[in-house]
N, C-alpha and C. Protein backbone atom coordinates (compact mmCIF):
# COMPACT_ATOMS: atom_id res chain seq x y z
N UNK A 1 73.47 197.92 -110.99
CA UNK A 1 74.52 196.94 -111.20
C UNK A 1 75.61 197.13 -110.15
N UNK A 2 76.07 196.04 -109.60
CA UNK A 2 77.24 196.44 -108.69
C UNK A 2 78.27 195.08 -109.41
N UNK A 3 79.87 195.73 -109.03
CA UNK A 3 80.87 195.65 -109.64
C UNK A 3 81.03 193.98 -108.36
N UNK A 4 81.75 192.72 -109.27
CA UNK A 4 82.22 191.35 -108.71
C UNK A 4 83.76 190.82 -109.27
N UNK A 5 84.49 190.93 -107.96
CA UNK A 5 85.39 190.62 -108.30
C UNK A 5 85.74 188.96 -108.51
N UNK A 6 86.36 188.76 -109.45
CA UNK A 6 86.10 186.80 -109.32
C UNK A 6 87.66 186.30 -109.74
N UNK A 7 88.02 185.86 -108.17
CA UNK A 7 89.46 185.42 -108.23
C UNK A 7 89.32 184.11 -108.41
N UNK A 8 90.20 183.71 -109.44
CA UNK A 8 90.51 182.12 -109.71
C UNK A 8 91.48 181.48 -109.09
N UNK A 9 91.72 180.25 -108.67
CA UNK A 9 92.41 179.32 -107.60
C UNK A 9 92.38 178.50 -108.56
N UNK A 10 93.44 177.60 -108.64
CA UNK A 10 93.84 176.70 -109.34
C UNK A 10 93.44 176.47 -110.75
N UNK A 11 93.69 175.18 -110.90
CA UNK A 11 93.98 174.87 -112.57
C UNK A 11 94.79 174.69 -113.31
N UNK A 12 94.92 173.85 -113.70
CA UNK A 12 96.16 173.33 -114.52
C UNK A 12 96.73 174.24 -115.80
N UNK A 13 98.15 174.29 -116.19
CA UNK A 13 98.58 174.70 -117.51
C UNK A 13 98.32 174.20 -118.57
N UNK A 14 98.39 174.40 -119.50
CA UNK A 14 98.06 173.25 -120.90
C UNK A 14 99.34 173.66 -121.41
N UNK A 15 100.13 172.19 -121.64
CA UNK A 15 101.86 171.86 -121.55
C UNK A 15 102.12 171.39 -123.06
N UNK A 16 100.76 171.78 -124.10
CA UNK A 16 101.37 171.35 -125.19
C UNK A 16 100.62 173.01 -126.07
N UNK A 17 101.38 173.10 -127.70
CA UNK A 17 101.26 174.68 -127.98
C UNK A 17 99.75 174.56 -128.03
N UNK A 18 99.13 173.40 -128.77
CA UNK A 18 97.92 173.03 -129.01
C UNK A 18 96.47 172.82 -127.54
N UNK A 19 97.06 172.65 -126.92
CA UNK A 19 96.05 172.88 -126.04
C UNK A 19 96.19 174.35 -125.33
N UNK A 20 97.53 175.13 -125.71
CA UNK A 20 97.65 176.68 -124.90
C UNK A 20 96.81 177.04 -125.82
N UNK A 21 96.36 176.73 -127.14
CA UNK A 21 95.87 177.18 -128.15
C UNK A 21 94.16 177.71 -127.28
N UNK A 22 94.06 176.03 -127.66
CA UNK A 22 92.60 175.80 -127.00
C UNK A 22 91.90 176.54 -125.85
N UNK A 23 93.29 176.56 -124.67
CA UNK A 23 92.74 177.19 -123.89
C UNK A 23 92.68 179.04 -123.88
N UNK A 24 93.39 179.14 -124.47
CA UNK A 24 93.29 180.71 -124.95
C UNK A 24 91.95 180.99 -125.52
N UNK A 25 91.46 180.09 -126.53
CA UNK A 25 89.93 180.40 -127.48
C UNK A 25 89.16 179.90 -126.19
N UNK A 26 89.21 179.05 -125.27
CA UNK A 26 87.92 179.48 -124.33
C UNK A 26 87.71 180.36 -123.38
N UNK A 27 89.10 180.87 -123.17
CA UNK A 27 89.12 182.26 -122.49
C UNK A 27 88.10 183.08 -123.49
N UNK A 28 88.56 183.46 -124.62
CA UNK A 28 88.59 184.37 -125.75
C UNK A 28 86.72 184.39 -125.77
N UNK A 29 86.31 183.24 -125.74
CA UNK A 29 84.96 182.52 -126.03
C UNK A 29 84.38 183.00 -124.48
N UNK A 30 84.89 182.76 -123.45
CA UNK A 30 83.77 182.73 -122.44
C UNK A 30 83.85 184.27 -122.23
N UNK A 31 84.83 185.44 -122.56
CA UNK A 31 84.65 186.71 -122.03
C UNK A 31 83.91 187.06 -123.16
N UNK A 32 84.05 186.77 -124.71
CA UNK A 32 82.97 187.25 -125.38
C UNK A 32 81.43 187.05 -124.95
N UNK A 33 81.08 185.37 -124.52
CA UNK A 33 79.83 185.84 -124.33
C UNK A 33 79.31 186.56 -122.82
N UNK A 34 80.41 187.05 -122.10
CA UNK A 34 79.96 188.40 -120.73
C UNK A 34 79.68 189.00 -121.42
N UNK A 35 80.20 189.97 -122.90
CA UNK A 35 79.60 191.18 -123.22
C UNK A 35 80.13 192.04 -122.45
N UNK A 36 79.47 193.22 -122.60
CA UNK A 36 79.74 194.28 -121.20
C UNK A 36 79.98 193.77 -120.13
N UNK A 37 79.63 192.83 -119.48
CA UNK A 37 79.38 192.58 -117.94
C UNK A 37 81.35 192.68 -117.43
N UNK A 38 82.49 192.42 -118.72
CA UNK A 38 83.38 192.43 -118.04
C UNK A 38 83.67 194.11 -117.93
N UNK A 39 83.87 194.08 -116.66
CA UNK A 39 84.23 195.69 -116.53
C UNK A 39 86.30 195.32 -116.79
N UNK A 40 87.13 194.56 -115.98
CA UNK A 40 88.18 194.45 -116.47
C UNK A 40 88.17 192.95 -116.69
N UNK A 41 88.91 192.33 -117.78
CA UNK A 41 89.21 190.99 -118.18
C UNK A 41 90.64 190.47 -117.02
N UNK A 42 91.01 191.01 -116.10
CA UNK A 42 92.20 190.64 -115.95
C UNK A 42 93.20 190.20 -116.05
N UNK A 43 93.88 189.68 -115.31
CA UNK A 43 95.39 189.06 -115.46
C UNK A 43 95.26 187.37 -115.04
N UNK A 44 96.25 186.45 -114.86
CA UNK A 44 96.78 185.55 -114.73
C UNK A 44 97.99 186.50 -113.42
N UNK A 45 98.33 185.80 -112.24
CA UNK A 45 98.64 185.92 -111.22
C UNK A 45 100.38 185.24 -111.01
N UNK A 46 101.01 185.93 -110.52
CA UNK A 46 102.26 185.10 -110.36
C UNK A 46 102.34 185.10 -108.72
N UNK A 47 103.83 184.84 -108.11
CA UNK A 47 104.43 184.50 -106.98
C UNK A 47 103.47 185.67 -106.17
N UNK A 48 103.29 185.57 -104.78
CA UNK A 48 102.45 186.12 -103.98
C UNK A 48 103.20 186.19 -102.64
N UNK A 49 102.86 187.28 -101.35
CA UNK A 49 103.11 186.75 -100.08
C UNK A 49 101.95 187.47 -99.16
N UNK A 50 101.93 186.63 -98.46
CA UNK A 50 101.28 187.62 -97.17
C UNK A 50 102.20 188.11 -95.88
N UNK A 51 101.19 189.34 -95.74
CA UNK A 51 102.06 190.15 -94.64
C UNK A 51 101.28 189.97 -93.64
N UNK A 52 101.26 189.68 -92.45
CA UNK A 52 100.11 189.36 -91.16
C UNK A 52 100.63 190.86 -90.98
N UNK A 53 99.45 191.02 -89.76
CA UNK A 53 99.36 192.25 -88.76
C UNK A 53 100.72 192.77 -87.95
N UNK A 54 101.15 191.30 -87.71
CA UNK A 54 102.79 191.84 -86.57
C UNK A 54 103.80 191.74 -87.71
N UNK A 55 103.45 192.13 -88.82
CA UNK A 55 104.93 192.60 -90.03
C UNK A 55 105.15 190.76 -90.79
N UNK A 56 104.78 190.14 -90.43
CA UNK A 56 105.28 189.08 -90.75
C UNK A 56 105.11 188.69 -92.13
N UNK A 57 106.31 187.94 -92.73
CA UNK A 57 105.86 187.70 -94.14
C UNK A 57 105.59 185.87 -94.75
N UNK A 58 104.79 185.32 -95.45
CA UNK A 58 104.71 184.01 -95.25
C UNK A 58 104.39 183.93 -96.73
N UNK A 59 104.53 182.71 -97.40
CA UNK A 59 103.99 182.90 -98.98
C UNK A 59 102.21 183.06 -98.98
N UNK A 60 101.73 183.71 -100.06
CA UNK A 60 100.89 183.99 -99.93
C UNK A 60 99.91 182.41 -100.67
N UNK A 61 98.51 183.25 -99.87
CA UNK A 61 97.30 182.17 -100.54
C UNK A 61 97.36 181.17 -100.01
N UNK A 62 98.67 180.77 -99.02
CA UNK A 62 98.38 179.23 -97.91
C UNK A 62 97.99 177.98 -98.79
N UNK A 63 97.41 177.07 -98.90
CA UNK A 63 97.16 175.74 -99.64
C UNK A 63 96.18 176.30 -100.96
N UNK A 64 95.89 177.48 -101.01
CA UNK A 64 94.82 177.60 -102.25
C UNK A 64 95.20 179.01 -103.03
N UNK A 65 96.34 179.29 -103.13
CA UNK A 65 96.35 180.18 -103.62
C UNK A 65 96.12 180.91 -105.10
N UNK A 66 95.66 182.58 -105.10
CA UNK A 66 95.21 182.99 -106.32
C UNK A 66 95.60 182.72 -107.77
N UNK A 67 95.36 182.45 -108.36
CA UNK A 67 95.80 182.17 -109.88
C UNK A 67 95.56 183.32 -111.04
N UNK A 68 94.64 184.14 -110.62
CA UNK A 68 94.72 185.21 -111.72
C UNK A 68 92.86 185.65 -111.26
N UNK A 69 92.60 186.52 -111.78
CA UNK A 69 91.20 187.24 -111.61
C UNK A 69 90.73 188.30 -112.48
N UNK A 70 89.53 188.43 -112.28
CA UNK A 70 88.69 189.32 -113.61
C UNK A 70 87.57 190.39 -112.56
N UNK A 71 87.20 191.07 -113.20
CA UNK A 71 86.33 192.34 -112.71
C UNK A 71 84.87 192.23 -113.62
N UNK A 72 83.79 192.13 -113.06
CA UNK A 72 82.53 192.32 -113.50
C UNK A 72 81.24 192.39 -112.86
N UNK A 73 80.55 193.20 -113.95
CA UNK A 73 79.22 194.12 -113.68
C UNK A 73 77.99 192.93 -113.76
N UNK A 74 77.52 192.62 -112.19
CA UNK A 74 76.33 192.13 -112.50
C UNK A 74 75.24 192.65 -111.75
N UNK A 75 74.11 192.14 -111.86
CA UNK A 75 72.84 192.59 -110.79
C UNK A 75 72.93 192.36 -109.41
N UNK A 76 73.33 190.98 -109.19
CA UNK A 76 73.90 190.54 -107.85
C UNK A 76 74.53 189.43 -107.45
N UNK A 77 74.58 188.90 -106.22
CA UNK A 77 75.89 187.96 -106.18
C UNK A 77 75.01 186.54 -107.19
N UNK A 78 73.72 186.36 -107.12
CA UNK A 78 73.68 184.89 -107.77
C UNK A 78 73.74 185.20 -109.06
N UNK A 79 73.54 186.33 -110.09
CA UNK A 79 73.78 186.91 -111.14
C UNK A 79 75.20 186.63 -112.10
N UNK A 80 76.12 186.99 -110.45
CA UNK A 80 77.43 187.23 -110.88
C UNK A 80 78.15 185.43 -110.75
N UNK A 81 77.72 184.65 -110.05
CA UNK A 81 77.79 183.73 -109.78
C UNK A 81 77.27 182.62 -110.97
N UNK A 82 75.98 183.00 -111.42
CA UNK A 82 75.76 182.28 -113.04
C UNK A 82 76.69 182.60 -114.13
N UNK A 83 77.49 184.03 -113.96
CA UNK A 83 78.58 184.26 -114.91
C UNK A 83 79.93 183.25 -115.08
N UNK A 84 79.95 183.33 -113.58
CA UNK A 84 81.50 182.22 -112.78
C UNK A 84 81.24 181.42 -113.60
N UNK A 85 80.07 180.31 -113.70
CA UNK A 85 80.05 178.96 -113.65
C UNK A 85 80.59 179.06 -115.56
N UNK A 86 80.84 179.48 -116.10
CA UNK A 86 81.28 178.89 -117.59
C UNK A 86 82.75 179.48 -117.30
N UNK A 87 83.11 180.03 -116.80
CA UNK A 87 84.72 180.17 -116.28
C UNK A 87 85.19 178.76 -117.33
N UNK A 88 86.19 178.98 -117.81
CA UNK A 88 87.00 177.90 -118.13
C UNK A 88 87.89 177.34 -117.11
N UNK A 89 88.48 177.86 -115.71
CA UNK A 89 89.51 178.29 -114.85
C UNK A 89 88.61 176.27 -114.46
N UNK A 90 87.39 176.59 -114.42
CA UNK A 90 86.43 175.23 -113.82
C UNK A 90 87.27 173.74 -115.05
N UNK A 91 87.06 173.70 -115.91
CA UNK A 91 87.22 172.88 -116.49
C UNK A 91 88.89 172.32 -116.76
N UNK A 92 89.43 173.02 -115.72
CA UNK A 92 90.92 172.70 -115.80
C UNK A 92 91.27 172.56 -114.55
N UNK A 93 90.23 172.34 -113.56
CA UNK A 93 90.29 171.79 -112.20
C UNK A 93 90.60 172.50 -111.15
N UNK A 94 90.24 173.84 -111.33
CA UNK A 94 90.50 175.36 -110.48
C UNK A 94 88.90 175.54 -110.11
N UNK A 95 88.93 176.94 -109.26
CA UNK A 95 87.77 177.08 -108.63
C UNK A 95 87.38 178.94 -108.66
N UNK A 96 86.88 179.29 -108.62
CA UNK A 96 86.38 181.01 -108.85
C UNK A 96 85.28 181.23 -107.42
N UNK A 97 86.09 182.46 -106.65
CA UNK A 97 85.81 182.55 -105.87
C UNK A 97 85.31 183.87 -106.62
N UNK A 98 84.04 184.36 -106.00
CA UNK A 98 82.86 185.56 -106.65
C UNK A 98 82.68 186.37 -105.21
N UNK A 99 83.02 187.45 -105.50
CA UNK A 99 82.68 188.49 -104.51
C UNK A 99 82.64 189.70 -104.74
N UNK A 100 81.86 190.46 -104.15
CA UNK A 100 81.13 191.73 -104.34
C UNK A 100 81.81 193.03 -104.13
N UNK A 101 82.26 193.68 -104.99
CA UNK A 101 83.04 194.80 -104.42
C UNK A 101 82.21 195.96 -104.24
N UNK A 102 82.85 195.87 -102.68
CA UNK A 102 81.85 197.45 -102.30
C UNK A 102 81.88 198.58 -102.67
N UNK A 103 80.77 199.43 -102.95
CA UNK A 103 81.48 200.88 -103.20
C UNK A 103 81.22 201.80 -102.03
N UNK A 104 82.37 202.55 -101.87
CA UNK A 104 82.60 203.18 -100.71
C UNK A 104 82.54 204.56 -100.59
N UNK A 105 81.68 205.29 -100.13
CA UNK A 105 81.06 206.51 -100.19
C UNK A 105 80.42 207.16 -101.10
């Protein structure tokens, strides 16, 4: 099994208590059915910046920036990639970027 990190980009808020509701139970719903596979459930993401190479500071994430991300155990990237696709982050008009975290030594 190797460890996938899967950062979410966009997606809307849900601006009434009843749909924060909703969207909380499909969070709640789509990490139950990972099972194990989540190694961390993560966070939801706030204000960001980037630092370039010559010190410089600019807001971060440029036109697409991160929205929050999760940690999980799959076999491999199309594995971890069949996990993405029930993301709820999708159905609120955001996108999950899936990538492989290396392990290093």
């Amino acid at each position: 099994m190797s460890k996938f990190l899967l950062t979410y980009h966009g997606g809307s808020m849900a601006d009434t208590p009843e749909a924060q509701d909703a969207a909380m139970a499909a969070w709640g719903g789509w990490f139950g059915s990972l099972g194990a596979a989540v190694v961390d459930g993560g966070n939801p993401v706030g204000a960001s910046a980037t630092v370039a190479s010559d010190g410089s500071v600019s807001d971060g994430g440029g036109a697409n920036p991160a929205t929050g991300y999760s940690l999980l155990d799959a076999a491999d990237l199309g594995a971890a990639i069949e996990l993405a696709k029930g993301c709820p982050v999708l159905a609120a008009g955001g996108s999950v970027e899936v990538s492989e975290a290396l392990e290093m030594g």
